[in-house]
Protein backbone atom coordinates (compact mmCIF):
# COMPACT_ATOMS: atom_id res chain seq x y z
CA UNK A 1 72.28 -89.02 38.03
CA UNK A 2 69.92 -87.63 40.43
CA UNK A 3 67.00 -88.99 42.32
CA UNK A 4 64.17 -90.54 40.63
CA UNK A 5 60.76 -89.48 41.97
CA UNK A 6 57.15 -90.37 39.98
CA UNK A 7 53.94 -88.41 40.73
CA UNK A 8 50.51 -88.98 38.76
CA UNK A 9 47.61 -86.98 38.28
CA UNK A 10 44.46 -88.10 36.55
CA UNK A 11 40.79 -86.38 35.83
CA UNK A 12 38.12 -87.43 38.33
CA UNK A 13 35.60 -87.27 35.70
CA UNK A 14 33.83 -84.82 38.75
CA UNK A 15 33.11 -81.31 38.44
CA UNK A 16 35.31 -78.88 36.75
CA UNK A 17 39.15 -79.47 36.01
CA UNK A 18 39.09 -81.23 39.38
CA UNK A 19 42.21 -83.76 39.50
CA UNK A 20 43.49 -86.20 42.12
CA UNK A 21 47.49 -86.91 42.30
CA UNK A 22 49.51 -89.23 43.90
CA UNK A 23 54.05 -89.74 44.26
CA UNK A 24 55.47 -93.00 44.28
CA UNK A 25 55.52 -92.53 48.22
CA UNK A 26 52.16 -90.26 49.33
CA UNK A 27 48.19 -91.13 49.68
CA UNK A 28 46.34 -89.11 47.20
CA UNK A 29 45.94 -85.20 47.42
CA UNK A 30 43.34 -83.40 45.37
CA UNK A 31 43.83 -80.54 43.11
CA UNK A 32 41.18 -78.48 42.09
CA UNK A 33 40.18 -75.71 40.37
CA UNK A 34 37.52 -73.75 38.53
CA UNK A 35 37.18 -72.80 35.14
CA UNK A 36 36.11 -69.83 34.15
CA UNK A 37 32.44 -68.77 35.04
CA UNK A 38 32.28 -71.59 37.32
CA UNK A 39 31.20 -71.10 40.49
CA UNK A 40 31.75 -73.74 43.14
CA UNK A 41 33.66 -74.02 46.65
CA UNK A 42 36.61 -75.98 45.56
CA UNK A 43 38.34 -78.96 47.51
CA UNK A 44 41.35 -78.83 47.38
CA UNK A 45 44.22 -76.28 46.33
CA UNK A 46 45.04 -75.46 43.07
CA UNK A 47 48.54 -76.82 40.87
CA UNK A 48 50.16 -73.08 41.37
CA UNK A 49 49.09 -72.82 45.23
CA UNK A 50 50.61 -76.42 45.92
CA UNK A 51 53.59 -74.82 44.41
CA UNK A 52 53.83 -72.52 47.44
CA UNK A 53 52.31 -75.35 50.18
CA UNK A 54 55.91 -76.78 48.56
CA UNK A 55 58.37 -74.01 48.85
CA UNK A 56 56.22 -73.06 52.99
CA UNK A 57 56.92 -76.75 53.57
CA UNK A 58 60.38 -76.90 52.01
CA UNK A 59 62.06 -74.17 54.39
CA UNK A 60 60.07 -74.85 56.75
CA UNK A 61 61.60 -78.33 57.66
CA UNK A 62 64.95 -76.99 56.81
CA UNK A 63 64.30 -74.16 59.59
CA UNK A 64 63.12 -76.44 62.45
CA UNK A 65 66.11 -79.11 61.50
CA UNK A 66 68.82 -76.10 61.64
CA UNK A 67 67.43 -74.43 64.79
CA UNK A 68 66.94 -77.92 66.52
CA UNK A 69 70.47 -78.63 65.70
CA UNK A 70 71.01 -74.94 67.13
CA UNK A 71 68.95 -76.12 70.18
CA UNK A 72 67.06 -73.24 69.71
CA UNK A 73 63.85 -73.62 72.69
CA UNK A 74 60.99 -72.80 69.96
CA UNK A 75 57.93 -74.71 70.51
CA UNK A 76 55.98 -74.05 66.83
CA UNK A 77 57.35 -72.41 63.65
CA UNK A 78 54.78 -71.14 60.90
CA UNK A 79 55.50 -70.65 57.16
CA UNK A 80 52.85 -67.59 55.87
CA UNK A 81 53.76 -66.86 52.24
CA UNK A 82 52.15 -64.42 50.38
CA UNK A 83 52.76 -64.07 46.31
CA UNK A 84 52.40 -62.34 43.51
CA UNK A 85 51.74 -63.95 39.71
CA UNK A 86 51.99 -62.62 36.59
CA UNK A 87 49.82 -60.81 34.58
CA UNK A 88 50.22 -62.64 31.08
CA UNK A 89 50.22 -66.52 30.10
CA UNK A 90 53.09 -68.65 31.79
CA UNK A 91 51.50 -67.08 34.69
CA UNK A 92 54.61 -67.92 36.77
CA UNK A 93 55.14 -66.18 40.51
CA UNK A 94 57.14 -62.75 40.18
CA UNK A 95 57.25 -62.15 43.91
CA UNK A 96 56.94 -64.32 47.05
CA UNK A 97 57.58 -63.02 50.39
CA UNK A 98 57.90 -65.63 53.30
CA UNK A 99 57.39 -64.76 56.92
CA UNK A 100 58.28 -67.26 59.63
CA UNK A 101 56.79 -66.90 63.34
CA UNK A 102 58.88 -68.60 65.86
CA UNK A 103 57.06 -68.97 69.01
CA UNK A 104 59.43 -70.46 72.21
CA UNK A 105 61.05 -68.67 75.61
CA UNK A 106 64.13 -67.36 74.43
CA UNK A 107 64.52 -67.37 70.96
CA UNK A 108 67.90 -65.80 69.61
CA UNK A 109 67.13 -63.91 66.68
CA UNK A 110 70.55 -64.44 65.35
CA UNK A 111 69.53 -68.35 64.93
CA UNK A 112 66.25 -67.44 63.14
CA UNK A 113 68.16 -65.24 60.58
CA UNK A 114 70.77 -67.70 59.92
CA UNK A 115 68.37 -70.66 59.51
CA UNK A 116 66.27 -68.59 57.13
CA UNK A 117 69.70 -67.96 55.33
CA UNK A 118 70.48 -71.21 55.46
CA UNK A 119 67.68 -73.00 53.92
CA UNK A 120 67.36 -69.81 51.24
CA UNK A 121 70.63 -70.55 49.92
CA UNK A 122 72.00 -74.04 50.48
CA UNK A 123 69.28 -76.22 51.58
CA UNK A 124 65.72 -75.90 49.97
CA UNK A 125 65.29 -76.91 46.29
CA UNK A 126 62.11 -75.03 46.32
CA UNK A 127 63.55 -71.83 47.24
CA UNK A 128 66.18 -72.34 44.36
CA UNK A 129 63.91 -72.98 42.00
CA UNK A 130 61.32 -70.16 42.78
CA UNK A 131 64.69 -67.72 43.26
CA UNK A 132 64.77 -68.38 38.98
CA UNK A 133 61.39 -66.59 38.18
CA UNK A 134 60.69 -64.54 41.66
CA UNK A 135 61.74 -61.86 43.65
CA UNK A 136 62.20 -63.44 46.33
CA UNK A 137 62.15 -62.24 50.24
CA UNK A 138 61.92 -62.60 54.11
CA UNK A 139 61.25 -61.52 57.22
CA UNK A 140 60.08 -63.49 60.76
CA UNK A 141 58.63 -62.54 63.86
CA UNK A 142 59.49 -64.20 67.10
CA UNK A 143 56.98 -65.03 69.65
CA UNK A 144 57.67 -65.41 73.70
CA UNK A 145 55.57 -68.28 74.78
C-alpha cells in the first residue's frame, strides 16, 4: 500500500469561489478564483495553476538533489513552465513545456540534461502524471555567474 497523505479545502464564505486548503503536514495556502463576470484581483493561484507550482516544484527539487549529488557548482536553478489547456470541459493541460535556468561558474551541460532526464522519467510523480494527458517537453539555459 502506498503512502497516505490528507489535504482539505473548505469555502471561506469570502468573495467568489475563494477556498483555503491545508495537508496533514503544511500551514494553509489559498486558492482562488473568479467566476465568470467577476472582476477582482485574486489572492492566491487557482486549483489548475497549483497543479503546475506542483509539477515546477516537483523537478525542481529532483534537479538540484541530482546535480548536488553531481557536485555540479550552480548557485540558483529556476523552474518557468508555460502550458497549454484544453479547449472543452475536463479542461485538463495538453501541453507543458518546462525550461530550467541554471546559473553557477562552470556548469556542464551534460549534468543539466541528465538531471532533467532523470527527474522526467524516474523521479517526479508530477511529471508522470502530467506525461498521461500532456505533451510534455524541455529545454534549459545555463547561466555563468
Amino acid at each position: 500500500m502506498g503512502i497516505a497523505k490528507q489535504a482539505t479545502v473548505a469555502w471561506n464564505g469570502g468573495p467568489g469561489l475563494q477556498m483555503v486548503g491545508q495537508t496533514d503536514r503544511s500551514p494553509r495556502v489559498i486558492l482562488d478564483n473568479v467566476m465568470d463576470g467577476e472582476e477582482r484581483v485574486l489572492e492566491g493561484p487557482s486549483p489548475m495553476e497549483y497543479l503546475l507550482l506542483g509539477l515546477a516544484g516537483c523537478t525542481g527539487m529532483d534537479v538540484v538533489s541530482i546535480l548536488q549529488k553531481k557536485r555540479q557548482p550552480f548557485t540558483n536553478l529556476e523552474v518557468r513552465v508555460t502550458a497549454e489547456r484544453a479547449d472543452e470541459h475536463p479542461r485538463v493541460y495538453t501541453k507543458v513545456h518546462m525550461t530550467f535556468v541554471v546559473t553557477g561558474k562552470d556548469v556542464k551541460p551534460e549534468a543539466v540534461e541528465r538531471a532533467i532526464e532523470l527527474s522526467e522519467t524516474k523521479y517526479c510523480s508530477a511529471s508522470a502524471m502530467f506525461a498521461k494527458t500532456a505533451e510534455m517537453s524541455t529545454s534549459y539555459e545555463i547561466v555563468e555567474a
